[in-house]
Protein backbone atom coordinates (compact mmCIF):
# COMPACT_ATOMS: atom_id res chain seq x y z
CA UNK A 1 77.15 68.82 97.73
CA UNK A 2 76.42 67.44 94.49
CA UNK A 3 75.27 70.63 92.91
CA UNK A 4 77.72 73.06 94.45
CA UNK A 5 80.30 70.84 92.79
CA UNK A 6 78.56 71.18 89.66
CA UNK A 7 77.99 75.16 89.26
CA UNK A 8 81.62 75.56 90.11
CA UNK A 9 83.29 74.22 86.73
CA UNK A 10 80.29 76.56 84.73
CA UNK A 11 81.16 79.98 86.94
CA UNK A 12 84.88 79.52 85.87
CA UNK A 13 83.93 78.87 82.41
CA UNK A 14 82.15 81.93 82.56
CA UNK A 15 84.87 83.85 84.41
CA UNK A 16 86.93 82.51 81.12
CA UNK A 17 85.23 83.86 78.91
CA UNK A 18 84.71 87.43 80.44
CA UNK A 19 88.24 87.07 80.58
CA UNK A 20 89.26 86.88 77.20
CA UNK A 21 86.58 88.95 75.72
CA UNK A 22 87.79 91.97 73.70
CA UNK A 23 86.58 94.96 72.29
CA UNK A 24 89.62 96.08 70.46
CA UNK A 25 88.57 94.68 66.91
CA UNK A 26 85.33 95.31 66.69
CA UNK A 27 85.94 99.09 68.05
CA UNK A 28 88.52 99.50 65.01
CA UNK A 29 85.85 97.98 62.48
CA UNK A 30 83.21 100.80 63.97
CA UNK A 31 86.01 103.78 63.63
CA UNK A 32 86.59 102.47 60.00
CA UNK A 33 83.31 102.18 59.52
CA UNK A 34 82.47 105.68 60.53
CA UNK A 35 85.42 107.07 58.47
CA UNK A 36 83.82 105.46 55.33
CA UNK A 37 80.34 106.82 56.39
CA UNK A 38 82.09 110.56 56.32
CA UNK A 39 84.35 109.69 53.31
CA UNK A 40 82.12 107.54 50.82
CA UNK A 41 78.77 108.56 51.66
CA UNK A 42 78.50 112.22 52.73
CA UNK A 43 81.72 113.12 50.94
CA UNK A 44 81.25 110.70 48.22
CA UNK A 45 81.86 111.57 44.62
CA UNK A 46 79.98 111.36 41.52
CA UNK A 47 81.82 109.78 38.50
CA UNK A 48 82.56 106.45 37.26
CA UNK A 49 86.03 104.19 38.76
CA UNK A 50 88.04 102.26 36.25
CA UNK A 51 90.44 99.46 37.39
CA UNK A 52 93.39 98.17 34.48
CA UNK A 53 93.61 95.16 35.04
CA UNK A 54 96.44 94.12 32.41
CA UNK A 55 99.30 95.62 30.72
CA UNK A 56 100.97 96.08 27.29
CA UNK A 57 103.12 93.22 27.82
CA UNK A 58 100.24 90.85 28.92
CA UNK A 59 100.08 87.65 26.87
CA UNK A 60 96.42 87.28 28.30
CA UNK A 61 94.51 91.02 28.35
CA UNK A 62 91.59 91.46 31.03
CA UNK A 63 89.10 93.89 29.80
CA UNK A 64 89.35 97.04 32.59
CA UNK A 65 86.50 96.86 35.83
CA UNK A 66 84.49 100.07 35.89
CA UNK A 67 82.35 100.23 39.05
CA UNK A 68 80.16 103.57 39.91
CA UNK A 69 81.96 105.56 42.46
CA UNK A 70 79.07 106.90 44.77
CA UNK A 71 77.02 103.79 44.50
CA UNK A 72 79.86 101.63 45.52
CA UNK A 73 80.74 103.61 48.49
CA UNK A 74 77.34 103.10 49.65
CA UNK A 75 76.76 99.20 49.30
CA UNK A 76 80.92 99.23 50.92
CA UNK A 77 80.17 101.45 53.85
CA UNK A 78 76.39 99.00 54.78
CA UNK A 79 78.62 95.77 54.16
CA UNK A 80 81.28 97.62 57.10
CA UNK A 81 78.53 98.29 59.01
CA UNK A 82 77.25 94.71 59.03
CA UNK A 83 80.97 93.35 59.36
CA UNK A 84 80.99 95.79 62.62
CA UNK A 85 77.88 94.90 64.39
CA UNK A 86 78.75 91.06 63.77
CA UNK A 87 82.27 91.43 65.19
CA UNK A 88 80.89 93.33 68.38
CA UNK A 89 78.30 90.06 68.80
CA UNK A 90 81.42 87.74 68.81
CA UNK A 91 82.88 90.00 71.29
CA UNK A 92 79.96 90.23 73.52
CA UNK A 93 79.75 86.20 73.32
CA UNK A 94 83.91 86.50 74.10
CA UNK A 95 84.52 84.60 70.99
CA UNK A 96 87.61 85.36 68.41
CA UNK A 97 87.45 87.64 65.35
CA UNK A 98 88.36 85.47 62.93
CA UNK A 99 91.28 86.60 60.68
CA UNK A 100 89.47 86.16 57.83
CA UNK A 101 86.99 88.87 59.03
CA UNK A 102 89.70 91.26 59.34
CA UNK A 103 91.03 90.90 56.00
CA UNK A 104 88.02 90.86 54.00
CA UNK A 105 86.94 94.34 56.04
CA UNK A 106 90.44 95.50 54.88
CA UNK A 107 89.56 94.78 51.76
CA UNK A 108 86.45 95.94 50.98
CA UNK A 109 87.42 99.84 52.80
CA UNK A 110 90.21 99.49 50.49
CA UNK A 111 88.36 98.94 47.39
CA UNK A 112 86.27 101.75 48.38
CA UNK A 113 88.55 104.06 49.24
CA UNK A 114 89.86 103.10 45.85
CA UNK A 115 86.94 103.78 43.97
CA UNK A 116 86.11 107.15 46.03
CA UNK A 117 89.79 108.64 45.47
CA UNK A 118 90.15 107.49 41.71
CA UNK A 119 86.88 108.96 40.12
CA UNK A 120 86.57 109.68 36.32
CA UNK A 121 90.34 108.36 36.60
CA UNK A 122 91.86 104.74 36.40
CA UNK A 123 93.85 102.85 38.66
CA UNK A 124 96.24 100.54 36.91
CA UNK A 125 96.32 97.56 39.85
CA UNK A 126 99.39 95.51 37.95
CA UNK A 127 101.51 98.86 38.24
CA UNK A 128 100.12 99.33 42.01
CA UNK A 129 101.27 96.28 43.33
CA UNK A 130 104.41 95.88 41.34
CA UNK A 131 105.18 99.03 42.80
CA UNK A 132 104.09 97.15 46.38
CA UNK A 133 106.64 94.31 45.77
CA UNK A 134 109.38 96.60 44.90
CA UNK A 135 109.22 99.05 48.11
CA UNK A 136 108.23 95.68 50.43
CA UNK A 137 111.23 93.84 49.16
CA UNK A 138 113.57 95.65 51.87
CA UNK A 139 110.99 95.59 54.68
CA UNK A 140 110.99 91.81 53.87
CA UNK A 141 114.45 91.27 54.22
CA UNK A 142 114.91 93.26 56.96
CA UNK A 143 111.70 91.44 58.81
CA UNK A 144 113.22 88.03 58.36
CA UNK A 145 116.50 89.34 59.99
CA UNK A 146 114.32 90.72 63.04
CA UNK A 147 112.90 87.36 63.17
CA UNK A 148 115.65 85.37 63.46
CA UNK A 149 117.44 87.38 66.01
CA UNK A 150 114.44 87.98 67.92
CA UNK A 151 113.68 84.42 68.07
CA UNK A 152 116.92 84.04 69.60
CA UNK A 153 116.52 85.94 71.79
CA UNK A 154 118.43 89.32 71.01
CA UNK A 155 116.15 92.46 69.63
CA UNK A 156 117.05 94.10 66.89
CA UNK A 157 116.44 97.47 66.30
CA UNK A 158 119.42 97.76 64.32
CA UNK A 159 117.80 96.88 61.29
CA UNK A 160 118.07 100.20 59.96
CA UNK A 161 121.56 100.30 60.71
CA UNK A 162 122.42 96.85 58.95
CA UNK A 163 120.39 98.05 55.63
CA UNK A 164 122.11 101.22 54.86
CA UNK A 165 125.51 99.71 55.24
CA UNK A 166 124.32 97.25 52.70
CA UNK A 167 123.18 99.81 50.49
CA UNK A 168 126.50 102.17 50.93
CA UNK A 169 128.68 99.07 50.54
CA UNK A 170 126.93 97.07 47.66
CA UNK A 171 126.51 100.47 45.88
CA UNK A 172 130.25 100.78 46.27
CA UNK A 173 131.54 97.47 45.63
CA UNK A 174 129.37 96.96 42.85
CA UNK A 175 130.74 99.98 40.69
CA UNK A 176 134.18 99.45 41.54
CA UNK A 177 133.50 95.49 40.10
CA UNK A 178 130.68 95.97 37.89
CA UNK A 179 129.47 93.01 38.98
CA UNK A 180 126.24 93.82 40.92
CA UNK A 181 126.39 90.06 42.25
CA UNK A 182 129.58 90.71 43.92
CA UNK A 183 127.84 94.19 45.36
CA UNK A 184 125.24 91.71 47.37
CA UNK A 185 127.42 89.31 48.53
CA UNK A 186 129.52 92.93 49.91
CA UNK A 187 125.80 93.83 51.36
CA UNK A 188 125.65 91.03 53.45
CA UNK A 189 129.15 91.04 54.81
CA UNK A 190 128.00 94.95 55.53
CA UNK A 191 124.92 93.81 57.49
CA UNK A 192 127.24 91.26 59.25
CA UNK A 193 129.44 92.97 60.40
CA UNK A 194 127.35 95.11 61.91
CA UNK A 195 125.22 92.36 63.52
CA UNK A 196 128.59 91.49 64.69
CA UNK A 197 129.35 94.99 66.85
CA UNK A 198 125.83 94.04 68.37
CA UNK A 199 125.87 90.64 69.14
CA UNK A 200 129.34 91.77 70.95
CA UNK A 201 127.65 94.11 72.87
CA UNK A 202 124.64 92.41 73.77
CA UNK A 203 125.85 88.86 74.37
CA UNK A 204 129.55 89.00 75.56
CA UNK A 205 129.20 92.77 77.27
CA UNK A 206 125.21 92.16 78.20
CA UNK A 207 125.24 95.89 77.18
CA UNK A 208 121.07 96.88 76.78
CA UNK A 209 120.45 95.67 73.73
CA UNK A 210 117.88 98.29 72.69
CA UNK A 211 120.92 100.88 73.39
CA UNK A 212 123.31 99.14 71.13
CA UNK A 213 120.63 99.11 68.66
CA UNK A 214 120.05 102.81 68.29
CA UNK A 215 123.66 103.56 69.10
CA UNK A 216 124.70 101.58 65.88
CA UNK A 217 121.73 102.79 63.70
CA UNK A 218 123.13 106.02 64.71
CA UNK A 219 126.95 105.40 63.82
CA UNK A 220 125.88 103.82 60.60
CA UNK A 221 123.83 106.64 59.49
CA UNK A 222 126.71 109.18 60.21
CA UNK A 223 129.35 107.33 58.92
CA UNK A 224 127.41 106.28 55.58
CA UNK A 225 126.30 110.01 55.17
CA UNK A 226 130.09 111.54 55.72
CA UNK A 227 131.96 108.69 53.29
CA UNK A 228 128.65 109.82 50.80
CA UNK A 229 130.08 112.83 50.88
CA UNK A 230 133.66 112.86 51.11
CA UNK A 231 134.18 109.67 48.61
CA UNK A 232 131.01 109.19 46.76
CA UNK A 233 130.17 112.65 45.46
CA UNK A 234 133.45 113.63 43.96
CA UNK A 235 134.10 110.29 42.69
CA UNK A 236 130.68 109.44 41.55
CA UNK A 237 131.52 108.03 38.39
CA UNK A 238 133.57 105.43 39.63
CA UNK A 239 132.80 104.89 42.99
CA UNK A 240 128.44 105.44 43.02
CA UNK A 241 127.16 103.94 39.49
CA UNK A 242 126.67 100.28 40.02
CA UNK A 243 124.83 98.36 37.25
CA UNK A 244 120.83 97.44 38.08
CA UNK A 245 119.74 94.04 37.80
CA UNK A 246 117.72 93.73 34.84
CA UNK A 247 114.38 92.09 35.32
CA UNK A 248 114.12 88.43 34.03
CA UNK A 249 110.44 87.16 33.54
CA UNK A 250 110.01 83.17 34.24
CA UNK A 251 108.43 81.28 31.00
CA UNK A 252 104.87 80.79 31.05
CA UNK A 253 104.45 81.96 35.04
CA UNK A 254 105.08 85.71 33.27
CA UNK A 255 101.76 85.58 31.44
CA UNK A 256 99.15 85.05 33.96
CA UNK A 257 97.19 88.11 34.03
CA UNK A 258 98.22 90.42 36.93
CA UNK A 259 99.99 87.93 39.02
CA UNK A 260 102.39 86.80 36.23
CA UNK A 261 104.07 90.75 35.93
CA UNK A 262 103.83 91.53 39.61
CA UNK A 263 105.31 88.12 40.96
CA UNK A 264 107.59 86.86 37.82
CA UNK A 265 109.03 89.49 35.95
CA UNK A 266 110.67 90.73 38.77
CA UNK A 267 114.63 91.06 39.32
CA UNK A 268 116.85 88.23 41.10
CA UNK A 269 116.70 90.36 44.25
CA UNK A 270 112.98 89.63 44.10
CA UNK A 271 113.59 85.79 43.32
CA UNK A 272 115.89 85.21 46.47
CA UNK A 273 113.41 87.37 48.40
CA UNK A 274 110.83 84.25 48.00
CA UNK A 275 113.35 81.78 48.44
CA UNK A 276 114.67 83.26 51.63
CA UNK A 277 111.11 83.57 52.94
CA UNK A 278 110.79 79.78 52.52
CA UNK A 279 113.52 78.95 54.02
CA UNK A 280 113.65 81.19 57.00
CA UNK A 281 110.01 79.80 57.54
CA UNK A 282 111.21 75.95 56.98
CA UNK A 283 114.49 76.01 58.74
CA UNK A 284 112.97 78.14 61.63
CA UNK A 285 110.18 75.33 62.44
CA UNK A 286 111.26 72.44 60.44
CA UNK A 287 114.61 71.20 61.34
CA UNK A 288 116.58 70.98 64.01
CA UNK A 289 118.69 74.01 63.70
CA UNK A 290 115.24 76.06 63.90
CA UNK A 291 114.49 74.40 67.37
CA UNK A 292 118.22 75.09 69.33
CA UNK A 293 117.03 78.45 67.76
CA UNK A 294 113.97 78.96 69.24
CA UNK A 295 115.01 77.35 72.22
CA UNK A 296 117.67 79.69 72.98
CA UNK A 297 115.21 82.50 72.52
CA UNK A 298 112.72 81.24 75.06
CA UNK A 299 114.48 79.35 77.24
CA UNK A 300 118.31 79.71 77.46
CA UNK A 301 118.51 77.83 80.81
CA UNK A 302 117.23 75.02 79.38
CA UNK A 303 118.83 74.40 76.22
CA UNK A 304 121.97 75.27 78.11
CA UNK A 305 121.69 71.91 80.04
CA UNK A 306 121.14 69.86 77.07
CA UNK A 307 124.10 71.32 75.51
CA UNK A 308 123.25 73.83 73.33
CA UNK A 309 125.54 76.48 73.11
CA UNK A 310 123.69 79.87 74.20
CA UNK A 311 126.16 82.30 73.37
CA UNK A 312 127.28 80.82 70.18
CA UNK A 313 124.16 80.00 69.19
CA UNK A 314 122.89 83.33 69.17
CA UNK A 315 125.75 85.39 68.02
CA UNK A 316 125.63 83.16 64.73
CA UNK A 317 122.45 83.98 64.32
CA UNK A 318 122.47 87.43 64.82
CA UNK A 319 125.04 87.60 62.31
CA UNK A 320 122.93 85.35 59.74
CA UNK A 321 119.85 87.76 60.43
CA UNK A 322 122.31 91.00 59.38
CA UNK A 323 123.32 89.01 56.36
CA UNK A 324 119.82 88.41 55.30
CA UNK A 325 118.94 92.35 56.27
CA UNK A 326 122.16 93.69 54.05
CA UNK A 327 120.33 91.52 50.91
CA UNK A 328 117.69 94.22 51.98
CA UNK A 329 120.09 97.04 51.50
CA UNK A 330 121.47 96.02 48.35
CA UNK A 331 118.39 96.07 46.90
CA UNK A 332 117.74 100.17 47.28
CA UNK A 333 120.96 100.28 45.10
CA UNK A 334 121.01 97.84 42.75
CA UNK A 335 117.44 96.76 42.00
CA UNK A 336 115.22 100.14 42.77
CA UNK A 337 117.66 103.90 42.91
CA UNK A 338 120.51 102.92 41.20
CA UNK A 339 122.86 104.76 43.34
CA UNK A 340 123.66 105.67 46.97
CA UNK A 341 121.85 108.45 48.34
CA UNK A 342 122.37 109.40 51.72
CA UNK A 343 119.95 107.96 54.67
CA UNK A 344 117.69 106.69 51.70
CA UNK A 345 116.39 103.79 53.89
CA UNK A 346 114.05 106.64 55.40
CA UNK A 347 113.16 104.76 58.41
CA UNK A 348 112.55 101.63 56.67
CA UNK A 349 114.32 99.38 59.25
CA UNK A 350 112.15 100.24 61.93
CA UNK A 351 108.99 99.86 60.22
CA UNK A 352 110.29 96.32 59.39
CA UNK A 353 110.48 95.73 63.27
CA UNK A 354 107.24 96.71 63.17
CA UNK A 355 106.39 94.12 61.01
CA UNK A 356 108.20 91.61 63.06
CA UNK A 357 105.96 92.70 65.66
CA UNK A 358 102.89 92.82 63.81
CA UNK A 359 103.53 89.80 62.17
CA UNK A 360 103.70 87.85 65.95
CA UNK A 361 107.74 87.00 65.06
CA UNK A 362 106.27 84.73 62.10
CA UNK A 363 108.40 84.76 59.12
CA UNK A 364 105.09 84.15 56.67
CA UNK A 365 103.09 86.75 58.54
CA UNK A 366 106.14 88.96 59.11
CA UNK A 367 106.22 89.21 55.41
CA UNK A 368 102.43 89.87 54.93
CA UNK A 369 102.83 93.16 57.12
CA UNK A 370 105.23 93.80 55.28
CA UNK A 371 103.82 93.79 51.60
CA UNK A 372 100.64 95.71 53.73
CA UNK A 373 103.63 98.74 54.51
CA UNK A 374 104.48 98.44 50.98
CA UNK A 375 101.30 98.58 49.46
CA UNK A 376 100.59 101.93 51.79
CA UNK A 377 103.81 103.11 50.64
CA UNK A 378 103.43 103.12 47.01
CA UNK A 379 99.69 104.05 47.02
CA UNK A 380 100.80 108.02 47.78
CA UNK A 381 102.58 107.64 44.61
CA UNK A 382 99.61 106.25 42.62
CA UNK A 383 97.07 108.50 44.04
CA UNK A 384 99.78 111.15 42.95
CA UNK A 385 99.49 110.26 39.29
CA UNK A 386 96.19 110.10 38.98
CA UNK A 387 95.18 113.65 40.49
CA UNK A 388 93.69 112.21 43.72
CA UNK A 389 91.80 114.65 45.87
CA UNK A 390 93.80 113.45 49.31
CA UNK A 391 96.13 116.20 50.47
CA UNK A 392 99.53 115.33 49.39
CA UNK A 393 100.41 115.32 53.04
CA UNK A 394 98.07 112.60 53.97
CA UNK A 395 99.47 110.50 51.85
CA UNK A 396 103.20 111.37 52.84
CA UNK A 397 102.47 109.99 56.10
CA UNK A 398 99.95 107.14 55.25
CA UNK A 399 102.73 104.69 55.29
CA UNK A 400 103.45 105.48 58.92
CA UNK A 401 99.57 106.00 60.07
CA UNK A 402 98.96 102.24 58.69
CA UNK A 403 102.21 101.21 60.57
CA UNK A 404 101.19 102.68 64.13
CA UNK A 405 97.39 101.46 63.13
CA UNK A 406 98.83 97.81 62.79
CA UNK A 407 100.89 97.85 65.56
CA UNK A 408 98.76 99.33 68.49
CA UNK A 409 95.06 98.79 66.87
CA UNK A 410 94.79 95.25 65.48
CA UNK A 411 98.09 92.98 66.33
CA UNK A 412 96.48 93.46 69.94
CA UNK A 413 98.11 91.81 73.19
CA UNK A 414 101.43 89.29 71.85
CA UNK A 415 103.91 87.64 73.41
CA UNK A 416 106.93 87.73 71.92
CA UNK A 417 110.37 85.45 72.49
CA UNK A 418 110.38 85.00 76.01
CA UNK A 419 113.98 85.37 76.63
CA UNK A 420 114.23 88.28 73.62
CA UNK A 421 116.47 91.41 75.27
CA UNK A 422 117.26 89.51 78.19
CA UNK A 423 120.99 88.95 78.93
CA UNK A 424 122.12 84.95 79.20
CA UNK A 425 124.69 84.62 82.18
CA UNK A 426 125.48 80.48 82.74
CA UNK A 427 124.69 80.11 86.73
């Protein structure tokens, strides 16, 4: 009786661990792996890679890294390799790939890929991810307003929607004022007041909330691109050329080689960007208003008994997440274009819900997907410059490829809010 009582506990610690065993990780490593077999091996190039690591402006200048193209592709592609077979062991012993794993293999096929696609040429790496920070900054935004309504519990794929308001109306606003302060603070009434139309919807009406989403992202797009051009174009001058925020680097922080120019000499758009991610984070799991929050968005029965307002609190919020979003818009206008073009968010609100998702509805890792988009983004126009040998094409839709990779290949199975996109009615 003894023993029977014993081998029970140790079969359902072994059913455990079959159970949460996975594949999925170690199956993208050997795909990657395979691709830099192909691409840096039997493809590779002959030539030597040179990496800037400074620029003019640099108080500190780091001599340039030149690394041998073909003979770096080689020791990269055996280091995959070993990073693959070592990730299918902890798999077959149904223990967890490690996140560091995952980001050093990132890192090392990127440096290769690098290397392979920048032969005989150099990659200046301060203008690269300067470049990242600029085309991440709306993502960012418009991730921390997905997180905040999601976490209470409404989905928002009205991102979209909520940044090219923000960019029509801060665009606007600003070059009526010429104040480009007073075209922000018009951004996020913009993304408000669109927030507003679905919180409306989705809270008071219990309308699908996915719908209302695409519905407004919809109206906002076709509204935005007739007032472009019945009101913008033929009044251009006064009506679509709002000043640019002019970039202001931080004393002493502004010299430290390659982090000072890509982190500190950025514009104040970039500076409330990292303010707004600390906060966000803080608030959201550090004070109390962060807990009725999250709450609400996982279990609006139950905060509704201890007094927590459901419906209000999640219409404010939802409004406070558009806010935040239309910072996102402003910035296409008044820190990056210069001007209102029309549906120049390209899809850039849903790929930051995809880094809402990706980033498990965490504000800090929310914003890491985010620079990751970014970084894909502006390394078509890098490899551009330089003469890479990747079809144009390729590179068009890399951003996207990475996005969909992210998503459905390594965030794997996640549970979001529970109560996100489901209707609150008080019993």
């Amino acid at each position: 009786m003894t023993a029977t009582s014993t081998a029970r506990p140790v079969e359902a610690g072994a059913a455990d661990r079959v159970a949460v065993r996975s594949y999925k990780a170690p199956i993208a490593y050997g795909i990657f792996t395979l691709i830099a077999l192909v691409l840096f091996v039997v493809l590779g190039r002959d030539g030597t890679s040179t990496f800037g690591l400074s620029t003019n402006a640099d108080l500190v200048q780091l001599a340039p890294v030149s690394l041998p193209t073909r003979i770096t592709g080689i020791v990269v592609t055996v280091l995959l390799a070993v990073i693959a077979v070592f990730a299918f062991t902890l798999a077959r012993a149904a223990r967890r790939i490690p996140l560091w794993l995952t980001v050093v293999f990132g890192v090392l096929f990127l440096v290769a890929f690098l290397t392979w696609a920048s032969a005989n040429q150099t990659i200046p790496v301060p203008g690269l991810l300067i470049g990242t920070v600029s085309l991440s900054a709306p993502l960012i935004f418009g991730a921390l307003g997905g997180v905040l309504s999601e976490r209470v519990g409404v989905v928002n794929v009205a991102i979209e929607g909520q940044l090219l308001a923000g960019a029509f109306v801060s665009a606007m606003v600003a070059s009526i004022t010429n104040q480009p302060l007073i075209g922000v603070l018009a951004a996020m009434v913009a993304g408000m007041l669109v927030s507003f139309v679905l919180a409306a919807f989705a809270i008071k009406y219990l309308v699908d909330q996915v719908i209302v989403g695409v519905v407004l992202n919809v109206l906002v797009t076709g509204l935005t691109s007739f007032l472009y051009a019945q009101v913008l174009v033929p009044n251009s001058q006064a009506l679509n050329s709002p000043p640019r925020f002019p970039r202001i680097p931080i004393p002493l922080l502004s010299d430290i080689p390659i982090l000072g120019p890509v982190l500190f000499r950025q514009t104040i758009i970039i500076y409330v960007m990292y303010v707004a991610v600390a906060l966000v984070y803080f608030g959201l799991f550090h004070t109390r208003w962060g807990l009725r929050l999250r709450a609400v968005g996982e279990h609006p029965t139950a905060a509704d008994t201890v007094g927590i307002k459901v419906a209000a609190t999640r219409f404010w919020n939802v409004s406070l997440a558009g806010a935040i979003a239309g910072i996102g818009g402003a910035f296409f206008t008044l820190g990056s274009v210069g001007s209102f073009n029309k549906e120049m968010t390209a899809g850039a609100g849903f790929i930051a819900l995809a880094a809402v998702i990706f980033g498990r509805w965490d504000p800090l890792r929310a914003t890491l997907a985010a620079l990751l988009f970014g970084f894909a983004s502006n390394l078509q126009n890098v490899l551009g410059v330089i003469g890479s040998p990747v079809p144009s094409e390729f590179m068009l839709m890399l951003p996207y490829v990475v996005t969909i990779f992210a998503v459905a290949g390594l965030v794997g199975q996640v549970r979001g809010p529970a109560a996100a996109g489901k209707p609150y009615v008080k019993g």
